[in-house]
Each structure stands twice: as structure tokens, then as C-alpha cells.
C-alpha atoms as a PDB file:
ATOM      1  CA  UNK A   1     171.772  64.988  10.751  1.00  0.00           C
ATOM      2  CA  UNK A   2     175.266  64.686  12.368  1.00  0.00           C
ATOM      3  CA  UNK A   3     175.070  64.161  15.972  1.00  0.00           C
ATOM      4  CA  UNK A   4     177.071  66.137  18.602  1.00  0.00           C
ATOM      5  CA  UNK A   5     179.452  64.156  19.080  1.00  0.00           C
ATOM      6  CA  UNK A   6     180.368  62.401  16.157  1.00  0.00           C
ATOM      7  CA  UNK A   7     183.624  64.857  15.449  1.00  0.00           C
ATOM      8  CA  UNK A   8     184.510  65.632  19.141  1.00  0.00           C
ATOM      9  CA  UNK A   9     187.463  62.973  18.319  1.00  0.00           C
ATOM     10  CA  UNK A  10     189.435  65.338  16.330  1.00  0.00           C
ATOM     11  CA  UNK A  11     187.999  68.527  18.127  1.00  0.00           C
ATOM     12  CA  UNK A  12     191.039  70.456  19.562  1.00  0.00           C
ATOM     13  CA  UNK A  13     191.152  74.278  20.530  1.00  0.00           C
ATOM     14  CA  UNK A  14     194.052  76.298  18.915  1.00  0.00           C
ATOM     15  CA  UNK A  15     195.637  79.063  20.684  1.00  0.00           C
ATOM     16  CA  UNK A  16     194.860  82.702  19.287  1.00  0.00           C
ATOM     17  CA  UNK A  17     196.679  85.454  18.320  1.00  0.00           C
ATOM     18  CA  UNK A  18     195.804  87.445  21.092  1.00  0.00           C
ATOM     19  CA  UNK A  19     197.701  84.250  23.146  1.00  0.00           C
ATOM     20  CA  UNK A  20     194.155  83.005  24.353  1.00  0.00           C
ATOM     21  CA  UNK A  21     192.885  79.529  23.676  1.00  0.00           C
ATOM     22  CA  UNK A  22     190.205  80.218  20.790  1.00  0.00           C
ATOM     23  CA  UNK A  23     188.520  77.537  19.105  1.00  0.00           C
ATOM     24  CA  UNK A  24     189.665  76.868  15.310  1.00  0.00           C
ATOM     25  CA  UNK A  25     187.306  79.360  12.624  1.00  0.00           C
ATOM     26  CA  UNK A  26     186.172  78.007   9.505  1.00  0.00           C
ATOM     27  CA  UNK A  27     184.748  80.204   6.386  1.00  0.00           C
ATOM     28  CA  UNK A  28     182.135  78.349   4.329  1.00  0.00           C
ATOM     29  CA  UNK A  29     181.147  79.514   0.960  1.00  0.00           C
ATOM     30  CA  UNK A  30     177.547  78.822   0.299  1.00  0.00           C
ATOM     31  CA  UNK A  31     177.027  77.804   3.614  1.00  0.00           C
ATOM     32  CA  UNK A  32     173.313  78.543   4.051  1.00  0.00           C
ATOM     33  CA  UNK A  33     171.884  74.994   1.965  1.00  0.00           C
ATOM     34  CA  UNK A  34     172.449  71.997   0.468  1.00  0.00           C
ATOM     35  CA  UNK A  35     176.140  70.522   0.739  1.00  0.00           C
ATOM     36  CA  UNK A  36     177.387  73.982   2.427  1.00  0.00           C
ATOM     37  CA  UNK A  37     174.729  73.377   4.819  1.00  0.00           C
ATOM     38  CA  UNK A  38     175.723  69.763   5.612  1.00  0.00           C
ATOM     39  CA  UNK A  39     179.577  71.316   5.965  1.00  0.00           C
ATOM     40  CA  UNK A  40     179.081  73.626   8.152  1.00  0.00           C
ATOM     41  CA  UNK A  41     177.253  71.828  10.961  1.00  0.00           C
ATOM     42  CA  UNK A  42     179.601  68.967  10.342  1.00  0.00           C
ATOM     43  CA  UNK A  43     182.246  71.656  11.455  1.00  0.00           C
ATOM     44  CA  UNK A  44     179.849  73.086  13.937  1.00  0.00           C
ATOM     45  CA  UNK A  45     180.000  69.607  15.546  1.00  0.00           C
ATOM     46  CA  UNK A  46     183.728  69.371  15.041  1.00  0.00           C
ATOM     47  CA  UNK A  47     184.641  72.063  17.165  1.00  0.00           C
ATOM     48  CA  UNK A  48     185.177  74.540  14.631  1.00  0.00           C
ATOM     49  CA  UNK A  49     183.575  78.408  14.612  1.00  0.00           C
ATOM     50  CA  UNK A  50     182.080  79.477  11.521  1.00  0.00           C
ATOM     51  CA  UNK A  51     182.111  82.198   9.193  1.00  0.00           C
ATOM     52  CA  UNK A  52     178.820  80.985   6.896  1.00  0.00           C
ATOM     53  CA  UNK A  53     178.450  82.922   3.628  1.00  0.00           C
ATOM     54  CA  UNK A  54     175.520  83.354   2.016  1.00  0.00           C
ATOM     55  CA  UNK A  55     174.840  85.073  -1.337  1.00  0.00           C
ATOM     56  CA  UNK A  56     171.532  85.887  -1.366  1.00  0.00           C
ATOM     57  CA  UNK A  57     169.284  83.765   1.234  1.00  0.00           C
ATOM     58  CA  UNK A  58     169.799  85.031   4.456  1.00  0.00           C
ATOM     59  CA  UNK A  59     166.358  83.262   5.814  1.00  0.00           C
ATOM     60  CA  UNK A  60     168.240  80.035   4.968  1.00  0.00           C
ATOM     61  CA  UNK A  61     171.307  81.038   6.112  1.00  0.00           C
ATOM     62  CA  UNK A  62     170.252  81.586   9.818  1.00  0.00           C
ATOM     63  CA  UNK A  63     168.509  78.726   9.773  1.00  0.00           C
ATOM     64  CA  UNK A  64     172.213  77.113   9.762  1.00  0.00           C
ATOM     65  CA  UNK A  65     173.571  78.951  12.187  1.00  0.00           C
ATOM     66  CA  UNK A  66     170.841  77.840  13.921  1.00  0.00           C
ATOM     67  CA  UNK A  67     171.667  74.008  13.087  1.00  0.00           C
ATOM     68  CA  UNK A  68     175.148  74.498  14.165  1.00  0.00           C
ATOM     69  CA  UNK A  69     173.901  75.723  17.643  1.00  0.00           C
ATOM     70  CA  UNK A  70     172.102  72.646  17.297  1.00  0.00           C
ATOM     71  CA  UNK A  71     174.860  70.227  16.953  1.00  0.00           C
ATOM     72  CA  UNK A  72     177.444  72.186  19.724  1.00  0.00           C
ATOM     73  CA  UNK A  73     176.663  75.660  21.134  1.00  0.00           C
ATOM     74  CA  UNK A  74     179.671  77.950  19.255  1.00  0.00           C
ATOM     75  CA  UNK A  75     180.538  81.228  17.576  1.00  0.00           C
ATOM     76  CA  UNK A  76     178.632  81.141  14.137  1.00  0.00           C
ATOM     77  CA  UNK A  77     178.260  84.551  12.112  1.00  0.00           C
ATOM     78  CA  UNK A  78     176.708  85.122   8.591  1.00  0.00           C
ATOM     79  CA  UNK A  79     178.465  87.060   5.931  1.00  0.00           C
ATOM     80  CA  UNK A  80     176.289  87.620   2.673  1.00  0.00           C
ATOM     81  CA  UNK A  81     179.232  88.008  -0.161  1.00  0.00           C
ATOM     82  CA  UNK A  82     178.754  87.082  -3.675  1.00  0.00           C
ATOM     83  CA  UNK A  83     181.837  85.478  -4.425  1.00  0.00           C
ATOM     84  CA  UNK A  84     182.214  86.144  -8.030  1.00  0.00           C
ATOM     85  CA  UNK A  85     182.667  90.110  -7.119  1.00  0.00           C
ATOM     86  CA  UNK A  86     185.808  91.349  -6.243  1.00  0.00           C
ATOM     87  CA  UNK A  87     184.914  94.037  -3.774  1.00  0.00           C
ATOM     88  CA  UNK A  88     182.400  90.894  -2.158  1.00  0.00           C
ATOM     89  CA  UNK A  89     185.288  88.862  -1.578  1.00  0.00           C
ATOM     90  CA  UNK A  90     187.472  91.763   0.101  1.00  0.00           C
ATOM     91  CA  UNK A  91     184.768  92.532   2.489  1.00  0.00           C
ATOM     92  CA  UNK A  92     184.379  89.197   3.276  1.00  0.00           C
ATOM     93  CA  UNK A  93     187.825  87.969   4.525  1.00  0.00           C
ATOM     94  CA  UNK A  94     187.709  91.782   6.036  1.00  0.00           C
ATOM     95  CA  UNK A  95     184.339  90.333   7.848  1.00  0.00           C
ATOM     96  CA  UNK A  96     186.000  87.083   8.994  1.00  0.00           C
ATOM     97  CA  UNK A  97     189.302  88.688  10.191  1.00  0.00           C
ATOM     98  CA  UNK A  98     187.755  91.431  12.352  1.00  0.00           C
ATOM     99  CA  UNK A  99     184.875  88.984  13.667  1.00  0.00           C
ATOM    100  CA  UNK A 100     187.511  86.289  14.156  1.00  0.00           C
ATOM    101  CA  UNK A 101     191.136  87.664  14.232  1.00  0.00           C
ATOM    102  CA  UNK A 102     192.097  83.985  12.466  1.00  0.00           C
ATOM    103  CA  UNK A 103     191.113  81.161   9.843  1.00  0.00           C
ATOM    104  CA  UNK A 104     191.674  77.740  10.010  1.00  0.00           C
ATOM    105  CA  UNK A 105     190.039  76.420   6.981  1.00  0.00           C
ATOM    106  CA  UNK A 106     188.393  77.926   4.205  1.00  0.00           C
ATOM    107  CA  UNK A 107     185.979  75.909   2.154  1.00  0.00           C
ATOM    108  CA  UNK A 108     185.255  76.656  -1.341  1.00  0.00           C
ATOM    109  CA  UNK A 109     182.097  75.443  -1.654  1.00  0.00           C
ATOM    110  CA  UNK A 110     179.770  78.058  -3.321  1.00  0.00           C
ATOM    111  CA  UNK A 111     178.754  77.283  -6.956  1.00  0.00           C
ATOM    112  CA  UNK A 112     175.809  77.285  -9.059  1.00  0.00           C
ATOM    113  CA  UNK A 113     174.219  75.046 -11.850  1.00  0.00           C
ATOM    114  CA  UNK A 114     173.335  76.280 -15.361  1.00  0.00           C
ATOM    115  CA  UNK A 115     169.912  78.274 -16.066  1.00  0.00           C
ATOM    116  CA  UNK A 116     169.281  76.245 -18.427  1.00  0.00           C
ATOM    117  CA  UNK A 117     170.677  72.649 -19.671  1.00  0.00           C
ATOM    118  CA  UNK A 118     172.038  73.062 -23.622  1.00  0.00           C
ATOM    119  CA  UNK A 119     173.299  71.339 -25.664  1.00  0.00           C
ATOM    120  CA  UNK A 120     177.327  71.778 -26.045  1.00  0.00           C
ATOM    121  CA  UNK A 121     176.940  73.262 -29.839  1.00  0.00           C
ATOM    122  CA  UNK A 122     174.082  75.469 -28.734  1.00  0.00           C
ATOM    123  CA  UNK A 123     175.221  76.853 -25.310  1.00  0.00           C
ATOM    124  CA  UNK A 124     175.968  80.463 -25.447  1.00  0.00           C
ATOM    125  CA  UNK A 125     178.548  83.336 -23.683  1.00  0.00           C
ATOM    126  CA  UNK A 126     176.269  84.441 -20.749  1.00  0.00           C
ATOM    127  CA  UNK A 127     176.017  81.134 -19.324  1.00  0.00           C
ATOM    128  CA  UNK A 128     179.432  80.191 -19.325  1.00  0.00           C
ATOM    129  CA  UNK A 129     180.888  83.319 -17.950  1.00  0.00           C
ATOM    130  CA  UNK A 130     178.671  83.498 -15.364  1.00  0.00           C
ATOM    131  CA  UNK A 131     179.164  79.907 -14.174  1.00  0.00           C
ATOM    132  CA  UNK A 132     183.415  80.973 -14.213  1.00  0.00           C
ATOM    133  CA  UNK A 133     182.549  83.931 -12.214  1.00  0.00           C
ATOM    134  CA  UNK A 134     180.979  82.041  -9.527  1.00  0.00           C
ATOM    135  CA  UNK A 135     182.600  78.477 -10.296  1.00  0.00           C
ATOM    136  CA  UNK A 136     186.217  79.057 -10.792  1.00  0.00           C
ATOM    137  CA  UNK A 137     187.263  82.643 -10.833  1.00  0.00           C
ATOM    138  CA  UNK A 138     185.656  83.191  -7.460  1.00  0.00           C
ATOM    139  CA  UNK A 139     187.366  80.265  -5.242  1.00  0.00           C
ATOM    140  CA  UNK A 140     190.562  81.191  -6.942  1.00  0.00           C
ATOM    141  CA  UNK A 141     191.068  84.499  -5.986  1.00  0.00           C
ATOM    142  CA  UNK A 142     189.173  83.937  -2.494  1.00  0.00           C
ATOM    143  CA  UNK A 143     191.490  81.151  -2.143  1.00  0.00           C
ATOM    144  CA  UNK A 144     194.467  83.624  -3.257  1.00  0.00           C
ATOM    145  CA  UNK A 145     193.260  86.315  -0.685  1.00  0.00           C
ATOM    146  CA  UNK A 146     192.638  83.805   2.415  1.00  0.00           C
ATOM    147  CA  UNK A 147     196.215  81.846   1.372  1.00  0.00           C
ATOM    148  CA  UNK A 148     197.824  85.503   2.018  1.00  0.00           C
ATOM    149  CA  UNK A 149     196.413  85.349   5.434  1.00  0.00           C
ATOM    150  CA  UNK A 150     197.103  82.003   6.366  1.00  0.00           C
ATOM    151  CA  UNK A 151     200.641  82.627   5.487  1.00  0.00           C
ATOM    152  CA  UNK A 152     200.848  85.660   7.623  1.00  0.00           C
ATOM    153  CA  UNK A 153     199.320  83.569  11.040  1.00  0.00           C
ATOM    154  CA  UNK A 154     201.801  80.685  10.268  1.00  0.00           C
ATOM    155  CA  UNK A 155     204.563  83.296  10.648  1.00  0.00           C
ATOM    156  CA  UNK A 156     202.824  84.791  13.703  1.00  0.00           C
ATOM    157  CA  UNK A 157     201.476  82.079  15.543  1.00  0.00           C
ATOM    158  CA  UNK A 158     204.028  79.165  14.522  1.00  0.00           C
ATOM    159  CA  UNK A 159     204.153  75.693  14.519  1.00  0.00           C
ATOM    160  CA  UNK A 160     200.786  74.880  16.239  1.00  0.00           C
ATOM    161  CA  UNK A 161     198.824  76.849  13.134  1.00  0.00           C
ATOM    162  CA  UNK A 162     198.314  74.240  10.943  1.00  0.00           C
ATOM    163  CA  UNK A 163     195.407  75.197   8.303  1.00  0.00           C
ATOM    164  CA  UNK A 164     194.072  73.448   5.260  1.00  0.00           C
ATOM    165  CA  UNK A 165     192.036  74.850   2.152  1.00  0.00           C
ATOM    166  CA  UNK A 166     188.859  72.377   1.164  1.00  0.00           C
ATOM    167  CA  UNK A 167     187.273  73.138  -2.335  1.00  0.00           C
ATOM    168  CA  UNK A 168     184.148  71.229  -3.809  1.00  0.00           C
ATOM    169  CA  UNK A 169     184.269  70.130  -6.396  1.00  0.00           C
ATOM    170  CA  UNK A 170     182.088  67.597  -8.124  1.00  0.00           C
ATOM    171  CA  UNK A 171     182.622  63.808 -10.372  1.00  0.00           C
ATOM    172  CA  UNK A 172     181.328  66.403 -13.329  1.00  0.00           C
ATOM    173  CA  UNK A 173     185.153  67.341 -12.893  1.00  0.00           C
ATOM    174  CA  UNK A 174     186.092  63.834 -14.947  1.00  0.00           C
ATOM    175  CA  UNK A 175     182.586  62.919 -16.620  1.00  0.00           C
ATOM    176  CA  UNK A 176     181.016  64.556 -19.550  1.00  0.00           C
ATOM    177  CA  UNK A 177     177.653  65.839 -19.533  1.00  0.00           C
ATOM    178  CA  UNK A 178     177.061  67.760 -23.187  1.00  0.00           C
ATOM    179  CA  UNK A 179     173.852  69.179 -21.738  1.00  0.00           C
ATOM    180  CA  UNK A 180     175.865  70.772 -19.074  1.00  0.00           C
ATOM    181  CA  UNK A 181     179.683  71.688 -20.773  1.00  0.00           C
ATOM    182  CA  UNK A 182     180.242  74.979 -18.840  1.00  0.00           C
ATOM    183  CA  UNK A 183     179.363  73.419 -15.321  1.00  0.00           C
ATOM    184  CA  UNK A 184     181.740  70.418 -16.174  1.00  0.00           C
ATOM    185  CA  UNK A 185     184.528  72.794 -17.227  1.00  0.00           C
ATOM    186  CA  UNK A 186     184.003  74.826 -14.157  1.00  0.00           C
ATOM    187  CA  UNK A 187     184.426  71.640 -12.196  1.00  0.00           C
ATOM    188  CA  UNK A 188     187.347  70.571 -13.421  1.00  0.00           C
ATOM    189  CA  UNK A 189     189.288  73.664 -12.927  1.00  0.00           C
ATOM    190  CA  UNK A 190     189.025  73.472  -9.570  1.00  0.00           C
ATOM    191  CA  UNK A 191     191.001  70.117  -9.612  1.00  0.00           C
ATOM    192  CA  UNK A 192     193.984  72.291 -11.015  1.00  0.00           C
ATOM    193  CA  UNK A 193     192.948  75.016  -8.804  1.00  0.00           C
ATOM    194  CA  UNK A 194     193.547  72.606  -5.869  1.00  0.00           C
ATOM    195  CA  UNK A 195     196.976  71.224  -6.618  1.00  0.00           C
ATOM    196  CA  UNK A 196     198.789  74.631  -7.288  1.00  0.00           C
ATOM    197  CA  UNK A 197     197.564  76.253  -4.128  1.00  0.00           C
ATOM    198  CA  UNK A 198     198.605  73.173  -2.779  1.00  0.00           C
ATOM    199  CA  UNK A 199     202.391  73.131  -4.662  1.00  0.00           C
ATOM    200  CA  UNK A 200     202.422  77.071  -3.308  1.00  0.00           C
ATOM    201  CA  UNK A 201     201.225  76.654  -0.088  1.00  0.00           C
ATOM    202  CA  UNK A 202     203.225  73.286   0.652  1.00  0.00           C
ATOM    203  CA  UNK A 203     206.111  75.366   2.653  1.00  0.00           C
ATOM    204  CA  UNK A 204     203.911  77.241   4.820  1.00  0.00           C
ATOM    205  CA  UNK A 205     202.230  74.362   6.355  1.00  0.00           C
ATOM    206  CA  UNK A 206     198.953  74.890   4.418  1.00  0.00           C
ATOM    207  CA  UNK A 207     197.663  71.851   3.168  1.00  0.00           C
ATOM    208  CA  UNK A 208     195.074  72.107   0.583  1.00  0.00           C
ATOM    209  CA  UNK A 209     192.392  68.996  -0.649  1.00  0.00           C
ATOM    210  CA  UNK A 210     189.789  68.569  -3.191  1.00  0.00           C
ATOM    211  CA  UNK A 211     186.192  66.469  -2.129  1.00  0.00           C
ATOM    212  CA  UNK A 212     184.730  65.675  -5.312  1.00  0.00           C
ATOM    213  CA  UNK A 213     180.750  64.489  -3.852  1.00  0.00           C
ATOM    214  CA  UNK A 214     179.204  62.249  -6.117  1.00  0.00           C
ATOM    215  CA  UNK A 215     175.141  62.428  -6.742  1.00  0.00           C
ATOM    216  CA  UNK A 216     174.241  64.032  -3.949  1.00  0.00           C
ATOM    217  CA  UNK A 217     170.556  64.649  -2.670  1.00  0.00           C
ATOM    218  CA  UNK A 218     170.026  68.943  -2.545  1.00  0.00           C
ATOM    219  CA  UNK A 219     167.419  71.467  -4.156  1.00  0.00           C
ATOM    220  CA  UNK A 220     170.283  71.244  -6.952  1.00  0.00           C
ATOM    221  CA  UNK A 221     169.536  67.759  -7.944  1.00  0.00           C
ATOM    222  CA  UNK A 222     165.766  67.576  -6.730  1.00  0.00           C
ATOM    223  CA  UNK A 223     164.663  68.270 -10.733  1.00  0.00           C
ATOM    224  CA  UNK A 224     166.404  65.456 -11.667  1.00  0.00           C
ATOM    225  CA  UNK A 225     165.470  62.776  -8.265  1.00  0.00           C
ATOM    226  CA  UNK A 226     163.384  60.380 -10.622  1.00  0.00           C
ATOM    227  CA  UNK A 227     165.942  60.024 -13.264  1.00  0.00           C
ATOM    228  CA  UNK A 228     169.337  59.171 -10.340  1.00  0.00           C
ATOM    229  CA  UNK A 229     166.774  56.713  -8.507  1.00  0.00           C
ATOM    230  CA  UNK A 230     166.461  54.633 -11.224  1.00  0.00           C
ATOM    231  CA  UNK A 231     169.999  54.921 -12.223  1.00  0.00           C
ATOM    232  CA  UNK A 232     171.297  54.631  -8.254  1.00  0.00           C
ATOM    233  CA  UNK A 233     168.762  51.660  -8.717  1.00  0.00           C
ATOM    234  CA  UNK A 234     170.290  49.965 -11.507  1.00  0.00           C
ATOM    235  CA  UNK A 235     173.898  49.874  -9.813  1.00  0.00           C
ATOM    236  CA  UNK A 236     175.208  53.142 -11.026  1.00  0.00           C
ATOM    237  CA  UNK A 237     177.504  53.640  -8.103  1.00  0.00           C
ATOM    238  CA  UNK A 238     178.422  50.079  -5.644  1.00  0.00           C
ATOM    239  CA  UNK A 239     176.798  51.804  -2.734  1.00  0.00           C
ATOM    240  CA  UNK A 240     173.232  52.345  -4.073  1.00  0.00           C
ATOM    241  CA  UNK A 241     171.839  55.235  -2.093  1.00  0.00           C
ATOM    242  CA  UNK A 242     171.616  58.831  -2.450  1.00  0.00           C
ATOM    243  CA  UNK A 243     174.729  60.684  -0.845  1.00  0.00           C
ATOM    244  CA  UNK A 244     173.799  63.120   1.694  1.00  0.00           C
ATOM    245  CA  UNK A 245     175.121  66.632   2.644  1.00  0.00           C
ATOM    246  CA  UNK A 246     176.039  65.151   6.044  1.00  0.00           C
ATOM    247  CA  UNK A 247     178.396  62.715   3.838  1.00  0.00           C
ATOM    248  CA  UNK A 248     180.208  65.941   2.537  1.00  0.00           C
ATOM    249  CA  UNK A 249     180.938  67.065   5.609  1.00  0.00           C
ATOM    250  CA  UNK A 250     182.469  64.143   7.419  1.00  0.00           C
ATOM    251  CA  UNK A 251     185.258  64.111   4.803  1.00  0.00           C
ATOM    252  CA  UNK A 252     185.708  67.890   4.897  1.00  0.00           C
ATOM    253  CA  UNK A 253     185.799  67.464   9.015  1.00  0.00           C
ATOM    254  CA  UNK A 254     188.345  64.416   8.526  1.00  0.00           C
ATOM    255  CA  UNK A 255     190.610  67.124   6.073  1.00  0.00           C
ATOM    256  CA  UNK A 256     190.204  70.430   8.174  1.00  0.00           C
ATOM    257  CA  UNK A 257     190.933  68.717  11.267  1.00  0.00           C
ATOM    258  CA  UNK A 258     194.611  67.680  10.699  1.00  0.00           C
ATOM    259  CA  UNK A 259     194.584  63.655  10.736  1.00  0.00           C
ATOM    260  CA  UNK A 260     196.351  63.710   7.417  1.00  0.00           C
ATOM    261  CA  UNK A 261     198.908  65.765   8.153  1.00  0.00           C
ATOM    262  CA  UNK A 262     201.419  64.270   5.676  1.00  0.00           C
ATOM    263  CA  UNK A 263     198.850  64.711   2.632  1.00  0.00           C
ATOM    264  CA  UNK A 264     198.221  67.828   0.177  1.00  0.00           C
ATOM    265  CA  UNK A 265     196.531  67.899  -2.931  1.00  0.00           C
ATOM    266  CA  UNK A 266     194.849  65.086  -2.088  1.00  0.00           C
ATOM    267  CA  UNK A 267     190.761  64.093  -4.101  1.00  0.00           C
ATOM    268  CA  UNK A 268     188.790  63.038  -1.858  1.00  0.00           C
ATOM    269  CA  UNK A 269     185.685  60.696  -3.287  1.00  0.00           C
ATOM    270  CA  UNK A 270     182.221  61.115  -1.457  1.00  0.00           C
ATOM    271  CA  UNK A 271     180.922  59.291  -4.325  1.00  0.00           C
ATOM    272  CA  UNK A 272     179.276  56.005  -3.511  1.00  0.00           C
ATOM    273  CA  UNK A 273     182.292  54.562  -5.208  1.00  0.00           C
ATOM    274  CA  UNK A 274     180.513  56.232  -8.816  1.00  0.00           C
ATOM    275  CA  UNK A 275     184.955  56.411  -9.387  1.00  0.00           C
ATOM    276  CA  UNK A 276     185.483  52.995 -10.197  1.00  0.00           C
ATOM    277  CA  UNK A 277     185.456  51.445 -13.267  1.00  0.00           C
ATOM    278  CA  UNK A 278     184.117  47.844 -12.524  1.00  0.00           C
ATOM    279  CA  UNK A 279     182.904  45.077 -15.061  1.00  0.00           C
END
């Protein structure tokens, strides 16, 4: 777990709308477990307020708020919003913006795994559509809808709005899994997804990053914990440990708080090093 103050470095407040010193507002997609979870108190801790969304776990998601109160008392609110539905992501920018009255950073990070593994020459229509719906198609038109916004606070609160889009990706992005075809095609939209948001957005002072986490320990990956620690074991990345969620979240802190300001479109590896080709 992150503590306190390991963030407070690049914690600044950012002066409102209203003309009022507010503290900077983050919206996390799937924010209630796993890497959303490790995010968002990361942020928490960073000095950031937080929007946490939540599709369908709300138990889960106020036990993150709760975390986040944990690691720095703040502003934390829970928005349930199924990302793949239109109307869901309307109402949820609608949520942030009238709870809020800004955004700072928005962080794709909801997503979801297939039902079932297939095989590539077996998998069928339902699975693949869904995991667009909530995989691609969702990020990019949340991203689309919270870009509009950001553009419109750059032009009212100038130079000292500086705002960053982070999506998650994952190293299934560049590495083929047949068992898993739709959730690797997913993936590697987003890596597109990330660098024309970022070519758009490049004028209005919106810089926008991909983290691509590597094998990373969550309920996600729990069905498959024997066969990654005897992999992790056998030196499949050069640091040989599970990553965490925590891990996530210090590079998404890094990103959302502005110490790269002369970088867009940027990957950013949480990966053990799994990148690399070495001999």
C-alpha cells in the first residue's frame, strides 16, 4: 500500500474555475479493484480528488474511497457508469462536472477479460463485441467527451490548466495470446487510441500517455497465479516478482502530475522489464 506521502512531491493545488484554490480532480474508470484500485489511492495520495467509477460493485467501490481517505483525507465520490453505454458515459462526465466543476486527468482504465479463453479459430461474435464495447469503444468516446471539456477549461482557466489523459492498456497490446485474440485486439487499439488523442489534443495543452502494466497480481490474473509463478520464476521478465496495483499507480501519478511536461503519446512500461528482448 502507498504511503501518504510518497506523491506529496508533485502534489500542487490548481486554482478553480470559480477563482478558488481547488485541489486537481481525477476520474478513474474501474476504480473500485484491482489496478483501478491501486490508481486511485496512488492519486488519493498525490493530492488529487477523485471521481471513482464503478460498474457494478459498489461494496468494493467504497471500500476505495475509503482507502483513499486512508492515504490523505480528500474529496472522493463514486459514480456507477458502465462505460460501454452511451447514455452511462453522458451521465458520468455530467456526474463529475457538477460534483467537481473541473478534470484534471481522466484514466481509462476499465476493461474486462474474456468469459471464456478460445481458441482464435473457435472464438465467436458475442465475445468480441462485448470486449470492444467495454475495451475500446468505451475509452474512446469517454475520452472524446472528457477531451471536449478539457479543451473548454484550457480556454477558461489558461495557462496554469495543464491536464493529461492516462489509458491502460496492457503488454497483450504487442504479444499474442490465441486463447485470448479479442482481449489482445482490444489492447492494442488503445495504443492507437492514445497517440491520436494525443496528435488532437497536442495544441490545447492536453497531454495524453499510455501505461502498458505487465503481469500484474489482481482477481483478473488470480486463475492463472500458479502458471506466472513459475514463469516469473524461470526469468520471464528481469525483475522476477509479481507487479502490483500500487506499481500502476506510481507511473500514472508520475504522468497526471505534470513532470513530463514536454512528452505526449508517450508508453509507459510497468512491466518488470517483460519489453525487452534479451539473449
Amino acid at each position: 500500500m502507498l504511503l501518504k506521502g510518497d506523491f506529496m512531491l508533485f502534489a500542487r493545488r490548481a486554482r478553480g474555475h470559480d477563482g478558488l484554490m481547488s485541489e486537481r480532480v481525477a476520474l478513474v474508470t474501474g476504480g473500485s479493484r484491482g489496478i483501478g484500485r491501486g490508481v486511485a489511492v496512488a492519486l488519493a495520495a498525490g493530492g488529487f480528488d477523485l471521481a471513482i467509477n464503478y460498474a457494478k460493485d459498489r461494496a468494493a467501490a467504497e471500500e476505495c474511497r475509503a482507502l483513499c481517505n486512508t492515504a490523505r483525507t480528500g474529496r472522493y465520490e463514486i459514480c456507477a457508469a458502465d462505460i460501454s453505454r452511451a447514455e452511462d458515459r453522458a451521465r458520468l462526465v455530467g456526474e463529475v462536472e457538477r460534483a467537481f466543476g473541473r478534470i484534471d486527468c481522466l484514466v481509462n482504465n476499465a476493461g474486462i477479460a474474456p468469459e471464456r479463453r478460445a481458441d482464435l479459430l473457435d472464438a465467436d461474435e458475442a465475445s468480441f463485441d462485448r470486449l470492444m464495447d467495454v475495451n475500446l469503444k468505451g475509452p474512446y468516446f469517454l475520452t472524446q467527451r472528457v477531451a471536449r471539456w478539457m479543451v473548454d477549461l484550457g480556454k477558461r482557466l489558461g495557462d496554469g490548466y495543464a491536464p493529461t489523459i492516462v489509458t491502460i492498456s496492457s503488454i497483450s497490446a504487442y504479444t499474442a495470446s490465441v486463447s485470448r485474440g479479442d482481449y489482445c485486439v482490444s489492447k492494442a487499439g488503445l495504443g492507437m487510441l492514445t497517440q491520436l488523442f494525443a496528435a488532437r489534443l497536442a495544441d490545447h495543452g492536453v497531454r495524453v500517455y499510455e501505461v502498458r502494466p505487465g503481469i500484474i497480481r489482481t482477481d483478473m490474473t488470480a486463475p492463472v497465479q500458479d502458471k506466472y509463478d513459475a514463469l516469473i520464476a524461470g526469468g520471464l521478465t528481469p525483475i522476477r516478482r509479481w507487479g502490483l496495483p500500487e506499481d500502476v499507480g506510481r507511473a500514472v501519478v508520475a504522468l497526471a502530475s505534470g513532470v513530463f511536461p514536454f512528452s505526449t503519446g508517450e508508453v509507459v512500461n510497468v512491466d518488470g522489464g517483460f519489453h525487452m528482448r534479451t539473449l
